[in-house]
Protein backbone atom coordinates (compact mmCIF):
# COMPACT_ATOMS: atom_id res chain seq x y z
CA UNK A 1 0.12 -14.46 4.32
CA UNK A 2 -2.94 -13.62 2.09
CA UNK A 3 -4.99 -13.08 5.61
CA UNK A 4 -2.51 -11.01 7.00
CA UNK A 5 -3.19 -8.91 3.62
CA UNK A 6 -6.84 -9.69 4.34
CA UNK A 7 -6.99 -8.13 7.43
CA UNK A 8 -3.98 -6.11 7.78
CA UNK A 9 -3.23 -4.57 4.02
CA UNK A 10 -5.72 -6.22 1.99
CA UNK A 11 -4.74 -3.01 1.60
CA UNK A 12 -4.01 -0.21 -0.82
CA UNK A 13 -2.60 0.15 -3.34
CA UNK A 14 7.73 -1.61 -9.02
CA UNK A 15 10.41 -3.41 -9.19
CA UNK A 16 9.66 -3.87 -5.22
CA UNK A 17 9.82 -7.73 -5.83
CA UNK A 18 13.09 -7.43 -3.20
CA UNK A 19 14.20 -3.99 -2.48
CA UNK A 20 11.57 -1.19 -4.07
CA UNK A 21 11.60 2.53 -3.40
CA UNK A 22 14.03 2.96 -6.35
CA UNK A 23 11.24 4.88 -8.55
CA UNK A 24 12.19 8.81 -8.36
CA UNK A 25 9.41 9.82 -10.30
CA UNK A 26 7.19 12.59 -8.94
CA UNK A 27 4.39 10.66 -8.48
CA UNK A 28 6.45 7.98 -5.74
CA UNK A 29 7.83 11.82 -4.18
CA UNK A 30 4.78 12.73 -3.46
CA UNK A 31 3.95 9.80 -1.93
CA UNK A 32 6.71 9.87 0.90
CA UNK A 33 4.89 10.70 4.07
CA UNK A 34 1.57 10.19 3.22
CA UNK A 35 -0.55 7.68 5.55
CA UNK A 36 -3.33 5.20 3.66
CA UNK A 37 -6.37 4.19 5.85
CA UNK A 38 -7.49 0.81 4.35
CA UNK A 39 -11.04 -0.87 4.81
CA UNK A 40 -11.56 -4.28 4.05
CA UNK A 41 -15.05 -5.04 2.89
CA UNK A 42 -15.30 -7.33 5.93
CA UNK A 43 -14.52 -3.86 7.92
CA UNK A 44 -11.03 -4.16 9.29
CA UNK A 45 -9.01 -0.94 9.23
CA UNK A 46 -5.41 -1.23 8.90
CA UNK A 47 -3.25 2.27 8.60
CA UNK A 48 -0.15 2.26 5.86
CA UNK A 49 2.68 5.12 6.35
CA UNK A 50 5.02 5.61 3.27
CA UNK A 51 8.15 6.24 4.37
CA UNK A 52 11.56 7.79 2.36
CA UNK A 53 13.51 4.79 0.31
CA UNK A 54 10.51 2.97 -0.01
CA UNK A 55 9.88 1.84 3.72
CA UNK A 56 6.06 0.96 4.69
CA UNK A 57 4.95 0.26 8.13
CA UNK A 58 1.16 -1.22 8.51
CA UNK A 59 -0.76 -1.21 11.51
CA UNK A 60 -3.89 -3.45 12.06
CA UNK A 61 -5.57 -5.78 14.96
CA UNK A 62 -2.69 -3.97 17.87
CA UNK A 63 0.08 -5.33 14.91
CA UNK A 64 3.09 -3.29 13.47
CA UNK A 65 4.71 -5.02 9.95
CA UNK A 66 7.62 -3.19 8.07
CA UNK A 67 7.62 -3.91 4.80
CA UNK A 68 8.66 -2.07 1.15
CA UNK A 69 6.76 0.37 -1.29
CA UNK A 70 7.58 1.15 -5.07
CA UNK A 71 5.85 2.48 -7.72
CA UNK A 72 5.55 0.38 -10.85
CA UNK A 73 4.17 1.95 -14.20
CA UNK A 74 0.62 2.96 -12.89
CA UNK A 75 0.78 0.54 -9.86
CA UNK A 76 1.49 1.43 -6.37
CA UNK A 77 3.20 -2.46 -5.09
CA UNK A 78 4.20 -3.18 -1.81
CA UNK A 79 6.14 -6.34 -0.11
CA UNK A 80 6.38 -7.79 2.57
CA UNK A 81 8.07 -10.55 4.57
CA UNK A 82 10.69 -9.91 1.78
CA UNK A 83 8.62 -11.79 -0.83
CA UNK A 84 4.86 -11.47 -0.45
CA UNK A 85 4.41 -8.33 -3.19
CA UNK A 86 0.87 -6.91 -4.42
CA UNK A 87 0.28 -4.88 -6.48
CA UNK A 88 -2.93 -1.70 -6.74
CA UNK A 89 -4.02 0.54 -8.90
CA UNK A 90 -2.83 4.01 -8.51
CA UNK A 91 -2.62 6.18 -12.22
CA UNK A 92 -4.15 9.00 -10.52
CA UNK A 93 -2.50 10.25 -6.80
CA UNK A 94 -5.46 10.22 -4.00
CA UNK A 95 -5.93 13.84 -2.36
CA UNK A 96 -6.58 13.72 1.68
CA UNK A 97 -9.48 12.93 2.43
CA UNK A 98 -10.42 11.26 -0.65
CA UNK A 99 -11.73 7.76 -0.82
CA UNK A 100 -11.50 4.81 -3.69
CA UNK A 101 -12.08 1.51 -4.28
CA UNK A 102 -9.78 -0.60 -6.00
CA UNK A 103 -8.58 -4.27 -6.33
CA UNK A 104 -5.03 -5.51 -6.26
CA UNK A 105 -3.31 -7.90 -8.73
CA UNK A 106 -4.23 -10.33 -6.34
CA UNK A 107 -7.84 -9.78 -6.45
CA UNK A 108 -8.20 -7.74 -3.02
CA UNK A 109 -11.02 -5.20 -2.70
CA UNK A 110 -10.73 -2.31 -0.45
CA UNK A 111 -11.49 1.15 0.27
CA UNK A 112 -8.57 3.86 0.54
CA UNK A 113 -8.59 7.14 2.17
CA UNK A 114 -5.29 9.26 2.28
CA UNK A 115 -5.01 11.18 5.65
């Protein structure tokens, strides 16, 4: 599972250990609809859509995953497979077309662009 995050997530940026999306805040509103491009620092792309109720679909490598999104504190945590969460930084909202760097909880390194 930590390639698939690797390649597919390694990705982007709670209480999304099992369910997620329960955060109301402003910050997780604005959030609904927006798409992530993630670069790994080996160079694979994978594309993250935020959906309404905390649904996340990624797309790398010709592969779809569904997973869940939440916002906890100043982290933006996803899950997947129903138990694989990770956490990223994300205390300030990205504006399309902007670009960071960050590393997860986990220790994943990656470059984010909101589209």
């Amino acid at each position: 599972m930590r390639r698939f995050f690797a390649l597919g997530l390694a990705a982007a940026l709670g209480a999304c250990a099992t369910g997620g999306g329960g955060d109301r805040s402003p910050r997780s509103a604005a959030l609904v609809g927006q798409t992530l491009e993630v670069r790994t620092a080996a160079g694979q792309v994978s594309t993250l859509r935020l959906g309404d109720g905390g649904a996340v679909t990624a797309r790398f490598g010709g592969r779809e995953v569904a997973g869940r999104w939440a916002m906890d504190g100043d982290e933006l945590c996803f899950t997947w497979s129903g138990n694989f969460r990770e956490c990223w930084p994300y205390a300030v909202p990205l504006r399309r077309g902007q670009t960071r760097a960050i590393t997860s909880d986990r220790g994943n390194k990656v470059q984010v662009t909101a589209r």
